[in-house]
Protein backbone atom coordinates (compact mmCIF):
# COMPACT_ATOMS: atom_id res chain seq x y z
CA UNK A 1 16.07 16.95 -8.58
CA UNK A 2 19.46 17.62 -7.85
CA UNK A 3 21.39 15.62 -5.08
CA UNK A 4 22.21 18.11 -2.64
CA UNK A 5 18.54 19.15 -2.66
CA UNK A 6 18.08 15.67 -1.62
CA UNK A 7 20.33 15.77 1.16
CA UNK A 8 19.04 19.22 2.24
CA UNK A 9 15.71 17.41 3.57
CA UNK A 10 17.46 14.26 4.69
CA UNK A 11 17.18 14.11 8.34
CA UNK A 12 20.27 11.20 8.62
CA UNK A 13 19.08 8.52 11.02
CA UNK A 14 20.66 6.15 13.15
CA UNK A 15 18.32 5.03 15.87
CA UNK A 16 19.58 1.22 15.81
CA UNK A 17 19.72 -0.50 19.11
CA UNK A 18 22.90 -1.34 18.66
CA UNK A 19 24.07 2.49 17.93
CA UNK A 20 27.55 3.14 19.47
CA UNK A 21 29.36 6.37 19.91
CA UNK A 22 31.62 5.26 16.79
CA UNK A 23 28.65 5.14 14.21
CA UNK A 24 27.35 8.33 15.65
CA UNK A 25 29.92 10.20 15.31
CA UNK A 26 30.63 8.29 11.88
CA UNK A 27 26.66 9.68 11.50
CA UNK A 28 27.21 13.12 12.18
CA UNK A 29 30.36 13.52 9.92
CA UNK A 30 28.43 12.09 7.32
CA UNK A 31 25.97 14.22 7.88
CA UNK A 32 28.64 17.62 7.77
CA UNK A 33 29.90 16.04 4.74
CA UNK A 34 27.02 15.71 2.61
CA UNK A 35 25.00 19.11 4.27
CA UNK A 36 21.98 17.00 5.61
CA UNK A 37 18.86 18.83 7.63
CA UNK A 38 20.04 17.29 10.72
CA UNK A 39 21.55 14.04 12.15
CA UNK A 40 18.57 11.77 14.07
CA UNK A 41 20.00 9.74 17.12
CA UNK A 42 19.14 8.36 20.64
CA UNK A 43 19.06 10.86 23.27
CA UNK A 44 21.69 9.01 25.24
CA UNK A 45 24.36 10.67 22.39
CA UNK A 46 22.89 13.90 21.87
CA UNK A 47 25.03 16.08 24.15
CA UNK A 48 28.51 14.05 22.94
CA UNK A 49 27.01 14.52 19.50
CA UNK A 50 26.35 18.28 19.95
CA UNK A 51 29.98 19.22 21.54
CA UNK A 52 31.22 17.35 18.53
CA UNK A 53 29.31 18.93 16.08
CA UNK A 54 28.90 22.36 17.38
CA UNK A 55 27.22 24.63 14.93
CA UNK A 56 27.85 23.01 11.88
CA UNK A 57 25.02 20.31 12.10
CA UNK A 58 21.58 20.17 13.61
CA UNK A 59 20.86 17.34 16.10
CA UNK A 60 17.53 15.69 16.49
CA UNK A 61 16.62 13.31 18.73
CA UNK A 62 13.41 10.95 19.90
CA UNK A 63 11.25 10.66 22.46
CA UNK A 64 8.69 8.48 24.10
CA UNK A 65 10.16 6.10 21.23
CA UNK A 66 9.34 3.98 19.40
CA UNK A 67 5.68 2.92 21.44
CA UNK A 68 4.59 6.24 22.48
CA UNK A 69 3.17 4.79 25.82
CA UNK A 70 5.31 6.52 27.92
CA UNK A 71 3.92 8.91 30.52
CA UNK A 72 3.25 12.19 29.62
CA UNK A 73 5.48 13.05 32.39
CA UNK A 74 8.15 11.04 31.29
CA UNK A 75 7.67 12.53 27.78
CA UNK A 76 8.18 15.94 28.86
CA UNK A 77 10.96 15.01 31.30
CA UNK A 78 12.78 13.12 28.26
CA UNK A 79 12.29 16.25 26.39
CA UNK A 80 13.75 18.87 29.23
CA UNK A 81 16.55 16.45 29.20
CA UNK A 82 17.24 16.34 25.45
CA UNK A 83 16.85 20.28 25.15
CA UNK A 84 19.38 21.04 27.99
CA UNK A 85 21.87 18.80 25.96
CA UNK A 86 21.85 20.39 23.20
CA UNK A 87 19.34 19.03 21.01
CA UNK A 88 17.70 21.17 17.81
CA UNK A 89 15.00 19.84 17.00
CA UNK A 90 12.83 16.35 18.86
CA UNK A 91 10.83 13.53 17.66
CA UNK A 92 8.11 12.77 19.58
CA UNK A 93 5.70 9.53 18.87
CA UNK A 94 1.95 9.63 19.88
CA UNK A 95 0.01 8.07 22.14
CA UNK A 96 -0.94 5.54 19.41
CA UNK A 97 -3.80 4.47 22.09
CA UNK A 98 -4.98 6.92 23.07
CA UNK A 99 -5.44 7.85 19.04
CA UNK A 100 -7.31 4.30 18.42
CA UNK A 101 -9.24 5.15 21.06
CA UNK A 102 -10.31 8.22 19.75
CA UNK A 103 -9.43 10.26 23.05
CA UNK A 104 -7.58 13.23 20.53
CA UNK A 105 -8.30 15.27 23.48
CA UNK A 106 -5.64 13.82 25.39
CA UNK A 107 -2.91 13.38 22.25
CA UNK A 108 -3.66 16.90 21.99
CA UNK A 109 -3.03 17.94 25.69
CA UNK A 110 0.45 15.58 25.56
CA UNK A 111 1.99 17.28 22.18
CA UNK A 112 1.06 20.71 23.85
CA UNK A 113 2.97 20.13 26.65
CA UNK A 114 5.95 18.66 24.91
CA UNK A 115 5.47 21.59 22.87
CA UNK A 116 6.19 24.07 25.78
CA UNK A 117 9.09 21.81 27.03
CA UNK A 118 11.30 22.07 23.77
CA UNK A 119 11.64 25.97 24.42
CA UNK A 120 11.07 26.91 20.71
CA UNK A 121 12.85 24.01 19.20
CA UNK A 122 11.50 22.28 16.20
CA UNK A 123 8.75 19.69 17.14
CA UNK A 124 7.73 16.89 14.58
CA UNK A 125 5.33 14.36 15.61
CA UNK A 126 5.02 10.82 14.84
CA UNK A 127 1.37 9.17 14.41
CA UNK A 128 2.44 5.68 13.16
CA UNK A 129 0.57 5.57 10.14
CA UNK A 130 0.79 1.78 9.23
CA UNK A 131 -1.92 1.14 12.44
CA UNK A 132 -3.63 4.60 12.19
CA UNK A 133 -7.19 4.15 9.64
CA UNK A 134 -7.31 7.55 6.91
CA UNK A 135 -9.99 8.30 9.07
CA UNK A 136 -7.71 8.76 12.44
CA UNK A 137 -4.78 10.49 10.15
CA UNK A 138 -7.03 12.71 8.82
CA UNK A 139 -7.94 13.72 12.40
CA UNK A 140 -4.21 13.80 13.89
CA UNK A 141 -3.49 16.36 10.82
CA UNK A 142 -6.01 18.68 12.88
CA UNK A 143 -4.78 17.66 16.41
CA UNK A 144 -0.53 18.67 15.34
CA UNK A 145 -1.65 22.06 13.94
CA UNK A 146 -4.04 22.38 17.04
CA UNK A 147 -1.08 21.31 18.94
CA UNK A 148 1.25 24.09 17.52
CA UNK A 149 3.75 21.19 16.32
CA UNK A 150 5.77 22.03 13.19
CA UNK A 151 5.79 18.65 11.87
CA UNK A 152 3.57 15.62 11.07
CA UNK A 153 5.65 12.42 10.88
CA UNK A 154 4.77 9.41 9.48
CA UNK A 155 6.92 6.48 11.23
CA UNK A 156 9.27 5.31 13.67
CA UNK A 157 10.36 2.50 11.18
CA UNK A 158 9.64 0.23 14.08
CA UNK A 159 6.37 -0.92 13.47
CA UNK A 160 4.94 -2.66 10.70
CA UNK A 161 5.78 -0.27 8.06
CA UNK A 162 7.03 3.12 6.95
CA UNK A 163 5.76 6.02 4.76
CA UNK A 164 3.69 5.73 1.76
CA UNK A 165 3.06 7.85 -1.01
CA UNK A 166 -0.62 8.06 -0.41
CA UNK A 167 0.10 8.90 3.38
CA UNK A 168 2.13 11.81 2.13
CA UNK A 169 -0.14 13.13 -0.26
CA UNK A 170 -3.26 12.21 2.43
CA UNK A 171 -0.89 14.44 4.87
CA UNK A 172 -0.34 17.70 2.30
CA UNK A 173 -4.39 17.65 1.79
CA UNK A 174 -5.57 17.93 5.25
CA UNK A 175 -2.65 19.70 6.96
CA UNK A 176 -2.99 23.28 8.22
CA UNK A 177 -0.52 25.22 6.63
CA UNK A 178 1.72 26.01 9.69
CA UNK A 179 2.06 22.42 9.26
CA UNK A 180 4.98 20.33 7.80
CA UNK A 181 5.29 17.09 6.67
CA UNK A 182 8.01 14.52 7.41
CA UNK A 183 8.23 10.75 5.39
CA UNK A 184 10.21 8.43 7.66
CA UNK A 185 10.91 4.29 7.20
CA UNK A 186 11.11 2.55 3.87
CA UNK A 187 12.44 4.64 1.61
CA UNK A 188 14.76 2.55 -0.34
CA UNK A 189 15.55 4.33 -3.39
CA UNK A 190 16.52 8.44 -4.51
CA UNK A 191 13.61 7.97 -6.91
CA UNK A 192 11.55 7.72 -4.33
CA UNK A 193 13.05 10.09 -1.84
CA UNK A 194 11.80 12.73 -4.82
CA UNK A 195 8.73 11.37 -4.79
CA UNK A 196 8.23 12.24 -1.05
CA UNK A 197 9.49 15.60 -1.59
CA UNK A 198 7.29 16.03 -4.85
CA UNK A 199 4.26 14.74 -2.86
CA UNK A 200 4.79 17.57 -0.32
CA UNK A 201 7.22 16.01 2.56
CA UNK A 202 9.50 18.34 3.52
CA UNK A 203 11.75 16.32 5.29
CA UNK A 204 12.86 12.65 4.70
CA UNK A 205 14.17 10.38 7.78
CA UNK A 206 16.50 7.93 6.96
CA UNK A 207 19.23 6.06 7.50
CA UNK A 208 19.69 4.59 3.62
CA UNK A 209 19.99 8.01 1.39
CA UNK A 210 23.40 9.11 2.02
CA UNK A 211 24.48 5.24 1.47
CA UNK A 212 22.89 5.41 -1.84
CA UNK A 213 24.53 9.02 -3.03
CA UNK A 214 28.02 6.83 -1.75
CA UNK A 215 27.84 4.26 -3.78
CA UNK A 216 26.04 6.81 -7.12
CA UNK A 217 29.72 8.50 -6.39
CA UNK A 218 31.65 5.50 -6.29
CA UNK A 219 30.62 4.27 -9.36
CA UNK A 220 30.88 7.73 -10.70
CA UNK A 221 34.31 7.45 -9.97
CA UNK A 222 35.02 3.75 -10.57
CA UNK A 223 33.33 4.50 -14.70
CA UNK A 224 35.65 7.43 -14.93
CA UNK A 225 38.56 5.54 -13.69
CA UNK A 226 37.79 2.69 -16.62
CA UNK A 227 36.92 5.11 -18.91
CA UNK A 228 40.71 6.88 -18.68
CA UNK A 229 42.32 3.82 -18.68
């Protein structure tokens, strides 16, 4: 696979604690540079990030992150917010206990309403799938489509790990097909990223791929340089 395909799905992450306005807008040029899906920051930065970027970048942003145990309210509220500053697409994490508990009900009734609040932006929702059983993924598949999302996400990269191949493929078996699939946390490697993508994910968040393409170009260039000499 070629590496701008790559890129294409790469929504380019930095949700870091320590995130500044310098490495976001380091982020989003990045992100121009090498034609990503979108750039994926804190909500704090999204409307300095969108009068930067304009039109030539889509910003995403998170909410109820990275618990999920946030209010419904405050969900929807965070989600008003991040839509009025300019934000494409949103993020949302689960109620992760309300899933173990197996009230789907009620994850159901929270994405639907976060649903209405983005006003037709893109929705992608994060289950957590290092604490969820195949059993309770299986069922959130059913509850996102139910839910009119557009995504299924695997991870925050917060928790205790991030996507897995068989999560993906799980994902692309029980998903409706209104349904796409996002991998997100741990990918380390291009091969991999491909993997994800050849596994069904349509989108890939993180923070590591356009690093990796850097440093394929800079030895690119460093070889040639050798090579002339």
């Amino acid at each position: 696979m070629e590496r701008k395909e790559i890129l294409s799905h790469v929504d380019h992450t930095q949700l870091s604690q320590t995130a500044d306005w310098t490495s976001i807008k380091s982020l989003c040029d990045e992100a121009i540079q090498y034609k990503t899906a979108s750039v994926c920051i804190p909500p704090c930065f999204v409307k300095q990030a969108k009068e930067y970027v304009k039109d030539r970048m889509k910003i995403c942003t998170v909410i109820g992150f990275p618990n999920g145990y946030h209010h419904t309210a405050v969900k929807v509220f965070e989600t008003e917010q991040a839509v009025r500053d300019g934000a494409d697409e949103i993020d949302m994490v689960v109620n992760i206990g309300w899933v173990k508990a197996g009230l789907f009900d009620l994850a159901k009734e929270e994405i639907c309403q976060i649903r209405k609040a983005c006003e037709g932006k893109i929705l992608k929702v994060i289950i957590e799938t290092c604490v969820l059983s195949r059993e309770e993924k299986i069922q959130m598949c059913q509850v996102v489509g139910d839910a009119g999302a557009d995504y299924i996400k695997t991870s925050t990269g917060f928790s205790k790990a991030g996507a897995t191949f068989e999560d993906i493929a799980l994902f692309a078996e029980h998903v409706n097909e209104t349904v796409k699939i996002k991998a997100a946390g741990g990918i380390f490697s291009l091969e991999d990223a491909e993997r994800f993508l050849s596994l069904g994910a349509d989108r890939l968040g993180s923070s590591r791929i356009v690093k990796l393409i850097k440093e394929e170009e800079k030895a690119l260039t460093e070889k040639e340089g050798r090579e002339e000499a």
